[in-house]
PDB file of N, CA and C in Angstrom:
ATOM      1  N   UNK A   1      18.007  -9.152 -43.957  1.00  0.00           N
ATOM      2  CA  UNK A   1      17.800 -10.241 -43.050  1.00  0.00           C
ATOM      3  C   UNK A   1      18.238  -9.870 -41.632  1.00  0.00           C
ATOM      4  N   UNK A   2      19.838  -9.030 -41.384  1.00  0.00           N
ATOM      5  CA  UNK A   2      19.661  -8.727 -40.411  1.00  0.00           C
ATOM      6  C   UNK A   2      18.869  -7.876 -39.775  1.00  0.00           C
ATOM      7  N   UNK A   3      18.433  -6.691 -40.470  1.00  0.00           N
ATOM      8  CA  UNK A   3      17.783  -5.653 -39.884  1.00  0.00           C
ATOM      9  C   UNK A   3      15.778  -6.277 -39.148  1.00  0.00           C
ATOM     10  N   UNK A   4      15.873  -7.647 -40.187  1.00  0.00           N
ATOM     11  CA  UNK A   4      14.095  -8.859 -39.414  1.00  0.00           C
ATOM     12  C   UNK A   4      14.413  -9.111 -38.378  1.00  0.00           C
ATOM     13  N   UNK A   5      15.721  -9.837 -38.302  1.00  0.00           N
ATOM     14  CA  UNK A   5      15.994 -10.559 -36.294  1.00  0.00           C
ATOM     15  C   UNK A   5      15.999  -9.161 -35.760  1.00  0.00           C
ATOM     16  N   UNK A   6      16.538  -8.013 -35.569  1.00  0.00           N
ATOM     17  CA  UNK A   6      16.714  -7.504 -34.961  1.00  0.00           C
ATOM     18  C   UNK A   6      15.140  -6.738 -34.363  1.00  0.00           C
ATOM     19  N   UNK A   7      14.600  -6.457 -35.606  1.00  0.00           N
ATOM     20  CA  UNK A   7      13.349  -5.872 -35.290  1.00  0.00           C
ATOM     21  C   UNK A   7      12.489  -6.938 -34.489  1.00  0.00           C
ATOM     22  N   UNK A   8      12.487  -7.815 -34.768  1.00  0.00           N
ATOM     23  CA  UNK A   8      12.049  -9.630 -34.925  1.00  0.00           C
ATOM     24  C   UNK A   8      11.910  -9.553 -32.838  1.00  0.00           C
ATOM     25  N   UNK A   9      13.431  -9.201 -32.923  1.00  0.00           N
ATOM     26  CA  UNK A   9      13.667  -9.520 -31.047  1.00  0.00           C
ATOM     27  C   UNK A   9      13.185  -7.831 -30.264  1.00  0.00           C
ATOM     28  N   UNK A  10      13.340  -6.773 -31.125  1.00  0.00           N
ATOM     29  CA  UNK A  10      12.963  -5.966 -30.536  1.00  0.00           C
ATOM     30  C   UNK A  10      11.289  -5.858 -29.956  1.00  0.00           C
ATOM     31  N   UNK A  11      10.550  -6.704 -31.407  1.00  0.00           N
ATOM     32  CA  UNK A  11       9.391  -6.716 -30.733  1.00  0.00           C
ATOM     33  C   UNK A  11       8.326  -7.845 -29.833  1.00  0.00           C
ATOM     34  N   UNK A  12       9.274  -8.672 -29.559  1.00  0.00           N
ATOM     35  CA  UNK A  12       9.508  -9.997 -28.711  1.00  0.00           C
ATOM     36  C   UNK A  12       9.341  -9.010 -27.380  1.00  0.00           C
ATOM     37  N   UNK A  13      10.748  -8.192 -27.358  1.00  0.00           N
ATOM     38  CA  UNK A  13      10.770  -7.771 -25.898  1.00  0.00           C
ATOM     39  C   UNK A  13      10.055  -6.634 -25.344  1.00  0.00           C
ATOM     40  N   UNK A  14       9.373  -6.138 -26.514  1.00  0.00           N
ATOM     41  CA  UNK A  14       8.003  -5.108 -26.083  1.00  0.00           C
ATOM     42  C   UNK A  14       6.971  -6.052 -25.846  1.00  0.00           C
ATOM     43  N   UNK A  15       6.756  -7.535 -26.237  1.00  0.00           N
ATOM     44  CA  UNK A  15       5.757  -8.090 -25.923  1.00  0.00           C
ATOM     45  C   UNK A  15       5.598  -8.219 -24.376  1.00  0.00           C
ATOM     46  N   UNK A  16       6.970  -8.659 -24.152  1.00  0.00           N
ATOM     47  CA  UNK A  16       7.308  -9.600 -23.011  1.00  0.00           C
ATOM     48  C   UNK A  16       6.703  -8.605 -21.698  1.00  0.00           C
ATOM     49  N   UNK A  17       7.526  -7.297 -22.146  1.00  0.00           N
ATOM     50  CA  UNK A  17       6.968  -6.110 -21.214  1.00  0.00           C
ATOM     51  C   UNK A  17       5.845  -5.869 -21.082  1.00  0.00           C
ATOM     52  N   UNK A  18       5.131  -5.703 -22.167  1.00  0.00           N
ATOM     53  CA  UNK A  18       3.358  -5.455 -22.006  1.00  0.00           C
ATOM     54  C   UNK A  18       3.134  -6.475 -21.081  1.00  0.00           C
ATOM     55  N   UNK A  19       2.912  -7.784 -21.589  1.00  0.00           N
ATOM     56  CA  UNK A  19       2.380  -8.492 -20.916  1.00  0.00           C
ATOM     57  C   UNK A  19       2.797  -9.376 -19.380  1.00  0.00           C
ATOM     58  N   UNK A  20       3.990  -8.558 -19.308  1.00  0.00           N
ATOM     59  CA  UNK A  20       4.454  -8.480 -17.373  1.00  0.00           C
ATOM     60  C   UNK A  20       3.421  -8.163 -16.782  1.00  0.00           C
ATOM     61  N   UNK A  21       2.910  -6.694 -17.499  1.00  0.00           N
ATOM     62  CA  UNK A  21       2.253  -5.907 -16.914  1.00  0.00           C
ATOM     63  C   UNK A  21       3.091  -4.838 -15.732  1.00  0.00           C
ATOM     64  N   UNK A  22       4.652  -4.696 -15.928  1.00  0.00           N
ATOM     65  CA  UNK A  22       4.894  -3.277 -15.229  1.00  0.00           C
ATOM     66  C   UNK A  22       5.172  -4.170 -13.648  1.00  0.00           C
ATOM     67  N   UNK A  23       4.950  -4.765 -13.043  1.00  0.00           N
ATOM     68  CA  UNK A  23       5.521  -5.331 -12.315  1.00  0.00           C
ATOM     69  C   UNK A  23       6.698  -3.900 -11.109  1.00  0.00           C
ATOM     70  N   UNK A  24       5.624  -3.940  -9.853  1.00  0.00           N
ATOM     71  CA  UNK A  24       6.638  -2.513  -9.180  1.00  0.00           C
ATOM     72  C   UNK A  24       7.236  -3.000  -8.107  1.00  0.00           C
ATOM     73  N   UNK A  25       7.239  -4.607  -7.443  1.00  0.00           N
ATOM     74  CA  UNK A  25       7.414  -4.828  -6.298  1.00  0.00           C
ATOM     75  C   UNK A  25       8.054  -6.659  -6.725  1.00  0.00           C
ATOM     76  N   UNK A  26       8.529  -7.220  -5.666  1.00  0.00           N
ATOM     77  CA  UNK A  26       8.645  -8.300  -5.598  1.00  0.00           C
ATOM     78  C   UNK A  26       7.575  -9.273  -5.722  1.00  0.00           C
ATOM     79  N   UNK A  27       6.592  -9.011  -4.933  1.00  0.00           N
ATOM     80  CA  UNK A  27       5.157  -9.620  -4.798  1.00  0.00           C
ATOM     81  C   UNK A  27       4.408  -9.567  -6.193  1.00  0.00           C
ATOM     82  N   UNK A  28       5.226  -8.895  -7.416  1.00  0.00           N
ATOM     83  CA  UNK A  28       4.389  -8.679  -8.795  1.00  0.00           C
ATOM     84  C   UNK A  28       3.224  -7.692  -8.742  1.00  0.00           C
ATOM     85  N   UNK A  29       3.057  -7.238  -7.849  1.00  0.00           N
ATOM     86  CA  UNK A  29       2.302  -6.048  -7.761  1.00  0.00           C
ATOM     87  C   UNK A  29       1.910  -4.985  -8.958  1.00  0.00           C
ATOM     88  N   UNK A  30       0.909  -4.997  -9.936  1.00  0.00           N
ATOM     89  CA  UNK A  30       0.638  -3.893 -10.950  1.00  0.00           C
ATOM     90  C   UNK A  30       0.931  -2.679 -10.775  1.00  0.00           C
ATOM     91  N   UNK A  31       1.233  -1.609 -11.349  1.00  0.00           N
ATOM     92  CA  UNK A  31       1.161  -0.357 -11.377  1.00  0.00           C
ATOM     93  C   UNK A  31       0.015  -0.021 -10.755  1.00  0.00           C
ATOM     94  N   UNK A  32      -0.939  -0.313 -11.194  1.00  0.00           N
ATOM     95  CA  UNK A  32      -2.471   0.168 -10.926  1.00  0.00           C
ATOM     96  C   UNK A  32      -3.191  -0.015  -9.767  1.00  0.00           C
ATOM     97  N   UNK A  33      -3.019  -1.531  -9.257  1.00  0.00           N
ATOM     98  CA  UNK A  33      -2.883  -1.926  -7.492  1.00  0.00           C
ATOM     99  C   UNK A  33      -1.796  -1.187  -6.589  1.00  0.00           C
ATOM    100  N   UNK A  34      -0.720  -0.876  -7.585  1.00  0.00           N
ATOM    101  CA  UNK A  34       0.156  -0.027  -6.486  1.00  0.00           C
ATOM    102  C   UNK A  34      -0.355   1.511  -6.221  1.00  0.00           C
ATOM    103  N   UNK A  35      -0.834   2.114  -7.166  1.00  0.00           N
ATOM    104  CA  UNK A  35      -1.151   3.573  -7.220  1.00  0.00           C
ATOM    105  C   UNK A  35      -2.166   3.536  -6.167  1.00  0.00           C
ATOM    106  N   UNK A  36      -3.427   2.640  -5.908  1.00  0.00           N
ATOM    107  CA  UNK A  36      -4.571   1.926  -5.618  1.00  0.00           C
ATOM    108  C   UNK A  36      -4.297   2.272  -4.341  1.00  0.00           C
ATOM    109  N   UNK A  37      -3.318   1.554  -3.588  1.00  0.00           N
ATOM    110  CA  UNK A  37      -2.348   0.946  -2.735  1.00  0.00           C
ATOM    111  C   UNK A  37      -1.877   2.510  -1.856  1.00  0.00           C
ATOM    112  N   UNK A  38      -1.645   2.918  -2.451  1.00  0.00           N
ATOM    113  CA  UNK A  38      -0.806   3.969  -2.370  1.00  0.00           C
ATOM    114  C   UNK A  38      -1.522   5.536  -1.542  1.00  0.00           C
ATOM    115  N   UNK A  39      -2.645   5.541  -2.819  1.00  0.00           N
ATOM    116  CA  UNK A  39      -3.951   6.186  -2.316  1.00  0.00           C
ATOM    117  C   UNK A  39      -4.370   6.020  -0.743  1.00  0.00           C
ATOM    118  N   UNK A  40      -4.875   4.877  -1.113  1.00  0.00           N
ATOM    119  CA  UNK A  40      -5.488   3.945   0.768  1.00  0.00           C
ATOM    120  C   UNK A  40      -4.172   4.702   1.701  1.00  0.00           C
ATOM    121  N   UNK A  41      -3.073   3.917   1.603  1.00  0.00           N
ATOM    122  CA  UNK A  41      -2.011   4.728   2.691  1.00  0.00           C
ATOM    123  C   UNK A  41      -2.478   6.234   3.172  1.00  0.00           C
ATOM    124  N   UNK A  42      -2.358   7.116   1.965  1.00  0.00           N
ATOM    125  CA  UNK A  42      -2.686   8.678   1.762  1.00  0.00           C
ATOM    126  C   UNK A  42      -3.582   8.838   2.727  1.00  0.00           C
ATOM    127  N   UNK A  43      -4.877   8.248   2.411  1.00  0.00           N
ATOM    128  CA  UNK A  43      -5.857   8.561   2.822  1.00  0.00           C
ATOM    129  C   UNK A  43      -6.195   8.042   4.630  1.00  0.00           C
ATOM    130  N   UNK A  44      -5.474   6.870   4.809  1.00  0.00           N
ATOM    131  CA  UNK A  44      -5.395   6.769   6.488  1.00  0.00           C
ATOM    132  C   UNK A  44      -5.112   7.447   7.237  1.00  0.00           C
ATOM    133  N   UNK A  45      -3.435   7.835   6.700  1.00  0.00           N
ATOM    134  CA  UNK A  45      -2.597   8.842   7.379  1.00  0.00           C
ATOM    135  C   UNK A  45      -3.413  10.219   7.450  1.00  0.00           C
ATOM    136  N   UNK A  46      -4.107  10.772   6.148  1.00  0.00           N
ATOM    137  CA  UNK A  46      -4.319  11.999   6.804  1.00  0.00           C
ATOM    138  C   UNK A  46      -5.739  11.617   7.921  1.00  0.00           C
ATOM    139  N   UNK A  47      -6.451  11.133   7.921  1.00  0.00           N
ATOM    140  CA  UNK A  47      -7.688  11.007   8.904  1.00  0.00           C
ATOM    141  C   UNK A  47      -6.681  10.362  10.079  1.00  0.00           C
ATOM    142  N   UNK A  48      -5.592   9.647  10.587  1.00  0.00           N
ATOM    143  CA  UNK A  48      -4.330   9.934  11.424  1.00  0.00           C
ATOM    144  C   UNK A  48      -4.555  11.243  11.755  1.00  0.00           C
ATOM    145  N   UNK A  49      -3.966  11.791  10.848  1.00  0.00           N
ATOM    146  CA  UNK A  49      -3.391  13.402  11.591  1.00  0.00           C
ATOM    147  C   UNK A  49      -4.574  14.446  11.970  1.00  0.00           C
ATOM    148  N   UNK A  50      -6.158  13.852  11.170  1.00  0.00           N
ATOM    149  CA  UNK A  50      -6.604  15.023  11.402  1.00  0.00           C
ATOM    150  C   UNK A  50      -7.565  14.261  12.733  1.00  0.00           C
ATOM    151  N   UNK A  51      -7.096  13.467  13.543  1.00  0.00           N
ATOM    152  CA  UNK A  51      -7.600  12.933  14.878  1.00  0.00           C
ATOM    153  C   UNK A  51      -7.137  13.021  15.626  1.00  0.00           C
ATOM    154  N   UNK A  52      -7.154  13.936  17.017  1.00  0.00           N
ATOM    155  CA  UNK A  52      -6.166  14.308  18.222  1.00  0.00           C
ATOM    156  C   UNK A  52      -6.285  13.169  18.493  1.00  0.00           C
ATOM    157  N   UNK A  53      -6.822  12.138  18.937  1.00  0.00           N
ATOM    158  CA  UNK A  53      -6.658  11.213  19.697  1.00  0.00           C
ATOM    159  C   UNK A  53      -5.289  10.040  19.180  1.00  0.00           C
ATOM    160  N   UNK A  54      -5.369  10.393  17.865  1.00  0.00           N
ATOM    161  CA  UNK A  54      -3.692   9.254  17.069  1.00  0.00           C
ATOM    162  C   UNK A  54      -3.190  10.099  16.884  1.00  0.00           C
ATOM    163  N   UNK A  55      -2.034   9.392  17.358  1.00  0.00           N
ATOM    164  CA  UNK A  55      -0.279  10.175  17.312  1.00  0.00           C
ATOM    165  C   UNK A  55      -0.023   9.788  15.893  1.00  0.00           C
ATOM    166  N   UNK A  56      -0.594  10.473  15.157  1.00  0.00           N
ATOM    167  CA  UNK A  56      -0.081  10.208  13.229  1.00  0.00           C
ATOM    168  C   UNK A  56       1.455   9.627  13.110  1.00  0.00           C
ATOM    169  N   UNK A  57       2.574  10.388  13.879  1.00  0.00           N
ATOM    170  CA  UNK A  57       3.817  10.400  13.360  1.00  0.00           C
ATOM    171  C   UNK A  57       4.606   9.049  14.238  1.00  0.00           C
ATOM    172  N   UNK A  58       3.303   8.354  15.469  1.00  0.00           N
ATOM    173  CA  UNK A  58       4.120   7.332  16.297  1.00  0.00           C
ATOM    174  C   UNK A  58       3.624   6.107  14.874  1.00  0.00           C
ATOM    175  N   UNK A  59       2.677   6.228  14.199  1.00  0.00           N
ATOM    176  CA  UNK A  59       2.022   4.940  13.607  1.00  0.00           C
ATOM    177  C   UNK A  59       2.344   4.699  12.340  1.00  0.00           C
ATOM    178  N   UNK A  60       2.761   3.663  11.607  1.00  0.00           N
ATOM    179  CA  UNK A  60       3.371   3.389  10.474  1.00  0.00           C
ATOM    180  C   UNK A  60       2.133   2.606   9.584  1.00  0.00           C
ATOM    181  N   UNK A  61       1.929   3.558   8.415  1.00  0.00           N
ATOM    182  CA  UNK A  61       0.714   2.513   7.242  1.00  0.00           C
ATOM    183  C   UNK A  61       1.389   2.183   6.368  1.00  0.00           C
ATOM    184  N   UNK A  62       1.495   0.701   5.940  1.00  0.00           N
ATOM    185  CA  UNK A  62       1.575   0.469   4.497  1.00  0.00           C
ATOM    186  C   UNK A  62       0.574  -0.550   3.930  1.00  0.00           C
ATOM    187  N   UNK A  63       0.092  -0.478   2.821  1.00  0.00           N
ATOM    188  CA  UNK A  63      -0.741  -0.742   2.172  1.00  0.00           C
ATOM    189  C   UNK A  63      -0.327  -2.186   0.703  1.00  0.00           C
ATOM    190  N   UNK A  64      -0.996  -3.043   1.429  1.00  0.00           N
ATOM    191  CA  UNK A  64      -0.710  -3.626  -0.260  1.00  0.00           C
ATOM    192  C   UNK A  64      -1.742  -4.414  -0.386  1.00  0.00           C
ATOM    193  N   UNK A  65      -2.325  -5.064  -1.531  1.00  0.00           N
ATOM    194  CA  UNK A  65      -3.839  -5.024  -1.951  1.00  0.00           C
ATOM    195  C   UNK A  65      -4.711  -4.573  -1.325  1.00  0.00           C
ATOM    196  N   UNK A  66      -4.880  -3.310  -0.511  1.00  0.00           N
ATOM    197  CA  UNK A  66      -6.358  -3.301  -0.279  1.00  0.00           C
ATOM    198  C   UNK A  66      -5.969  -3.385   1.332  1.00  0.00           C
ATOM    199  N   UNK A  67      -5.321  -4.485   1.537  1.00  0.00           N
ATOM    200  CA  UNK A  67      -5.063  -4.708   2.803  1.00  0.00           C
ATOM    201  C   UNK A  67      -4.136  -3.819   3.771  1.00  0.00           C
ATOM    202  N   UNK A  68      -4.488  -2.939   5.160  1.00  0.00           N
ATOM    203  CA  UNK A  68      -3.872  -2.147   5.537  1.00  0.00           C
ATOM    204  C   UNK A  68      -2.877  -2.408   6.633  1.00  0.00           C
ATOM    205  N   UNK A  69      -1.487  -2.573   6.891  1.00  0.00           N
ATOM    206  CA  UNK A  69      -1.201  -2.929   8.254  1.00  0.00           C
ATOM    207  C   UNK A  69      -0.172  -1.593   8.391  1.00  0.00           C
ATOM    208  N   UNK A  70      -1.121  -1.958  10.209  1.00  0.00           N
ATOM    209  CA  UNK A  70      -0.193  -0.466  10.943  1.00  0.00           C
ATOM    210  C   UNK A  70       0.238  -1.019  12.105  1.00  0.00           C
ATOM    211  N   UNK A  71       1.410  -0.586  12.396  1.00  0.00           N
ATOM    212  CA  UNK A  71       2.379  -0.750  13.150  1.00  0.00           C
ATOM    213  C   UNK A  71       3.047   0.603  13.932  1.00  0.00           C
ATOM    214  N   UNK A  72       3.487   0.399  15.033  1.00  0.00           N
ATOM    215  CA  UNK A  72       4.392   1.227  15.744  1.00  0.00           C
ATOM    216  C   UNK A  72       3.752   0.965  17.176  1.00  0.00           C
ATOM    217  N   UNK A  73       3.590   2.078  17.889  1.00  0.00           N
ATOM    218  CA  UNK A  73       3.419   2.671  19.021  1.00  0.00           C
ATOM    219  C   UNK A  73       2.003   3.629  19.270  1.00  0.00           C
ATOM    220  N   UNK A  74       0.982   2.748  20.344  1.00  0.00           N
ATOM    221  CA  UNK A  74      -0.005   3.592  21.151  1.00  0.00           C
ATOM    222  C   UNK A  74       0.053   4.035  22.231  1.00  0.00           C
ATOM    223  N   UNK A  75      -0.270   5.038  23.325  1.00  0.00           N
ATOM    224  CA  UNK A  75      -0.004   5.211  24.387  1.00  0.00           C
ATOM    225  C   UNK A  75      -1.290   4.489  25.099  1.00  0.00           C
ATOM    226  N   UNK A  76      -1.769   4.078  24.269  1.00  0.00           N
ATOM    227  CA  UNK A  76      -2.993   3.108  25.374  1.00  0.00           C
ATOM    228  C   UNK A  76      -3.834   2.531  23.989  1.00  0.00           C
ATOM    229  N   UNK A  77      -4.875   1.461  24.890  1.00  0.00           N
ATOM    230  CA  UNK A  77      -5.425   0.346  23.837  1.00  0.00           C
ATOM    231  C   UNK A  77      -6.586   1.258  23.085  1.00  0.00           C
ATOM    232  N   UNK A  78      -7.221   2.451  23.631  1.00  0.00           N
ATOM    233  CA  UNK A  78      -8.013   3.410  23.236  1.00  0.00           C
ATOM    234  C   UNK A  78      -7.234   3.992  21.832  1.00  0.00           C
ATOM    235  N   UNK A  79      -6.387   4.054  22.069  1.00  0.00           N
ATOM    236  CA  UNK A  79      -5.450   4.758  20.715  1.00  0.00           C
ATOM    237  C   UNK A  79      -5.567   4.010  19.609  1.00  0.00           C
ATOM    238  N   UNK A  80      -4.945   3.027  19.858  1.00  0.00           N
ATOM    239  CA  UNK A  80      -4.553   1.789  19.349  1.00  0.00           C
ATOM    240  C   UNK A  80      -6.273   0.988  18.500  1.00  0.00           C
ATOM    241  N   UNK A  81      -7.472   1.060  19.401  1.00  0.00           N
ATOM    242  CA  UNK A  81      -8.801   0.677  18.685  1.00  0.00           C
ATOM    243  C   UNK A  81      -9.146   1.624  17.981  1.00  0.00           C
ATOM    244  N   UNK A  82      -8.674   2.751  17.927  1.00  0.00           N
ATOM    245  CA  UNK A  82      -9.114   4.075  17.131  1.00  0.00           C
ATOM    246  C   UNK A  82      -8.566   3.925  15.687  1.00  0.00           C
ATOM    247  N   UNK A  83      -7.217   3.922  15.884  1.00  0.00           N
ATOM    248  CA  UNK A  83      -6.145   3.634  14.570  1.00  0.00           C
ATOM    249  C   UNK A  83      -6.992   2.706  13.548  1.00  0.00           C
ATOM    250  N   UNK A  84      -7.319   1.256  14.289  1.00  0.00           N
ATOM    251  CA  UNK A  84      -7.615   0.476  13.423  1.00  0.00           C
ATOM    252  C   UNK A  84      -9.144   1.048  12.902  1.00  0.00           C
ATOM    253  N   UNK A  85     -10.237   1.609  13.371  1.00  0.00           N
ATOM    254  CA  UNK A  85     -11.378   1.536  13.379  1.00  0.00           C
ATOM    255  C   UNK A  85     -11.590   2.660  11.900  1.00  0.00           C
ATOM    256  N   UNK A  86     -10.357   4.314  12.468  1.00  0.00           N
ATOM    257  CA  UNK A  86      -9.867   4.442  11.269  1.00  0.00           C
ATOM    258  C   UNK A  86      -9.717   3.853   9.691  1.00  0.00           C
ATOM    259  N   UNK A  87      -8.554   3.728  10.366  1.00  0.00           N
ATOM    260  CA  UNK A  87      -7.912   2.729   8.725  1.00  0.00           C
ATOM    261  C   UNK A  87      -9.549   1.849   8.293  1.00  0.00           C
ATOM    262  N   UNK A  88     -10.077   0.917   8.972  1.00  0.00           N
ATOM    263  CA  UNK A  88     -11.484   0.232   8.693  1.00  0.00           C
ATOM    264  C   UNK A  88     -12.204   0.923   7.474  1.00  0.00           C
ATOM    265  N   UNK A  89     -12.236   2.354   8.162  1.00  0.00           N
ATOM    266  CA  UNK A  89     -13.761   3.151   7.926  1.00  0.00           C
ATOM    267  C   UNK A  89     -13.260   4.172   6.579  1.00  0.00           C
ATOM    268  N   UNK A  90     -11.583   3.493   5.950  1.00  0.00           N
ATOM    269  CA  UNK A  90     -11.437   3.985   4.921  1.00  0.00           C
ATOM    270  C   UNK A  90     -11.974   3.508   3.658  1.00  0.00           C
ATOM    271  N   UNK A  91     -11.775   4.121   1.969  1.00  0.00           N
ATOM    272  CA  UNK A  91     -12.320   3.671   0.731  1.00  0.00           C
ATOM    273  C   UNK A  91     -11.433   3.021   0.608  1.00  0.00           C
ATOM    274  N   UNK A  92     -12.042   1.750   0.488  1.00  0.00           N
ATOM    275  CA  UNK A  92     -11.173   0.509  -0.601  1.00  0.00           C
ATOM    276  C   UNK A  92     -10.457  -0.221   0.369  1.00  0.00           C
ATOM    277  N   UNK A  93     -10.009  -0.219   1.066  1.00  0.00           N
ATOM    278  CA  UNK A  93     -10.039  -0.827   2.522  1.00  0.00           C
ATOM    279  C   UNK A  93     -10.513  -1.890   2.068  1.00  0.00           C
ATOM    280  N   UNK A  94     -10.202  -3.002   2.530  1.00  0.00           N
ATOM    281  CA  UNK A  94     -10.389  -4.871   2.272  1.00  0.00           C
ATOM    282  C   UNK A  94     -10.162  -5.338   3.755  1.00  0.00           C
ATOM    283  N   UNK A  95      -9.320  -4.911   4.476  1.00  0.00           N
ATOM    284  CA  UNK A  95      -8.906  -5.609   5.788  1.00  0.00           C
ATOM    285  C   UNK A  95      -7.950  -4.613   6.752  1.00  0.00           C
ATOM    286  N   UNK A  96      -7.643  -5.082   7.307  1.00  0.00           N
ATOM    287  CA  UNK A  96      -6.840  -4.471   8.931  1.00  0.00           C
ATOM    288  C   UNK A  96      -5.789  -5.343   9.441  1.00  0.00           C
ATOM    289  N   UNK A  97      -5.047  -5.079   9.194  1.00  0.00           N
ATOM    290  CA  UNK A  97      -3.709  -6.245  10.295  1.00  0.00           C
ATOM    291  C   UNK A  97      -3.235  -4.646  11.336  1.00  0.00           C
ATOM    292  N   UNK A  98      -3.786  -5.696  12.266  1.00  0.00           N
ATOM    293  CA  UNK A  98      -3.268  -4.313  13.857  1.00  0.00           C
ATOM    294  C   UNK A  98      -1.876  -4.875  14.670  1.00  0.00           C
ATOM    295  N   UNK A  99      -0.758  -4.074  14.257  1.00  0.00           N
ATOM    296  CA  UNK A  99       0.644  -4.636  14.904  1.00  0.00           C
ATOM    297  C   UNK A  99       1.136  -3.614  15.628  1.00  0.00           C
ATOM    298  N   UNK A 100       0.270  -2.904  16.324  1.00  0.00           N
ATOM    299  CA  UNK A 100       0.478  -1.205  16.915  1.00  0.00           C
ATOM    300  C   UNK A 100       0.677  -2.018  18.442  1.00  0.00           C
ATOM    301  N   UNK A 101       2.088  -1.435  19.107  1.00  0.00           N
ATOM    302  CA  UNK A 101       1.796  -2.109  20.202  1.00  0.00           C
ATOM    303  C   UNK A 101       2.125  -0.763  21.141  1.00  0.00           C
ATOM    304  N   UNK A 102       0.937  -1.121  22.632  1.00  0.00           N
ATOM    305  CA  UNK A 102       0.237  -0.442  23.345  1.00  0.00           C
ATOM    306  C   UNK A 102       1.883  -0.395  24.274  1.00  0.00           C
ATOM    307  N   UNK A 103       2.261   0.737  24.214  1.00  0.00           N
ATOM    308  CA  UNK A 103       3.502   1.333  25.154  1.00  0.00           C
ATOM    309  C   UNK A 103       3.344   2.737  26.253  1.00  0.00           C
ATOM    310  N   UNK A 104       2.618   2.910  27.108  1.00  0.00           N
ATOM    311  CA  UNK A 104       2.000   4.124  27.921  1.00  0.00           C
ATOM    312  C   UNK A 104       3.833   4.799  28.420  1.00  0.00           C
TER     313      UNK A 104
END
């Protein structure tokens, strides 16, 4: 009898876990939206770096659903429409929040 509750609750709390679903963030964020998530970042930053015109290392991406916001520092509004048009013209890309502010 003891060895049923025990198994009993052990597999209660494998349920409970499956069906969280893994949970990586506060926001409840999936594993799978985060990896997702994660990718998109990857993939801004390097088309960032491989564009003389963005300062890759002044501009900050983070990514969560789909949605991209970048932040930091442009040396002009040319920089700054590039970044976003970037990030835009990436895969899986859903949206743009532009918080890059123009500092010459």
């Amino acid at each position: 009898m003891k060895y049923a509750r025990a198994l009993t609750l052990a597999v209660m709390a494998g349920i409970t876990v499956i069906t969280a679903g893994c949970s990586v963030a506060r926001d409840q964020q999936t594993v799978g939206s985060y990896i997702d998530d994660a990718g998109i970042t990857t993939a801004v930053k390097a088309k960032f770096a491989e564009d003389k015109t963005v300062a890759a290392t002044a501009i900050s991406v983070e990514t969560l659903n789909g949605t991209v916001l970048l932040s930091g520092f442009a040396k002009s509004q040319a920089e700054k429409d590039k970044a976003e048009a970037l990030a835009r013209n990436t895969k899986n890309v859903r949206a743009v929040r532009n918080s890059i502010v123009v500092r010459p």
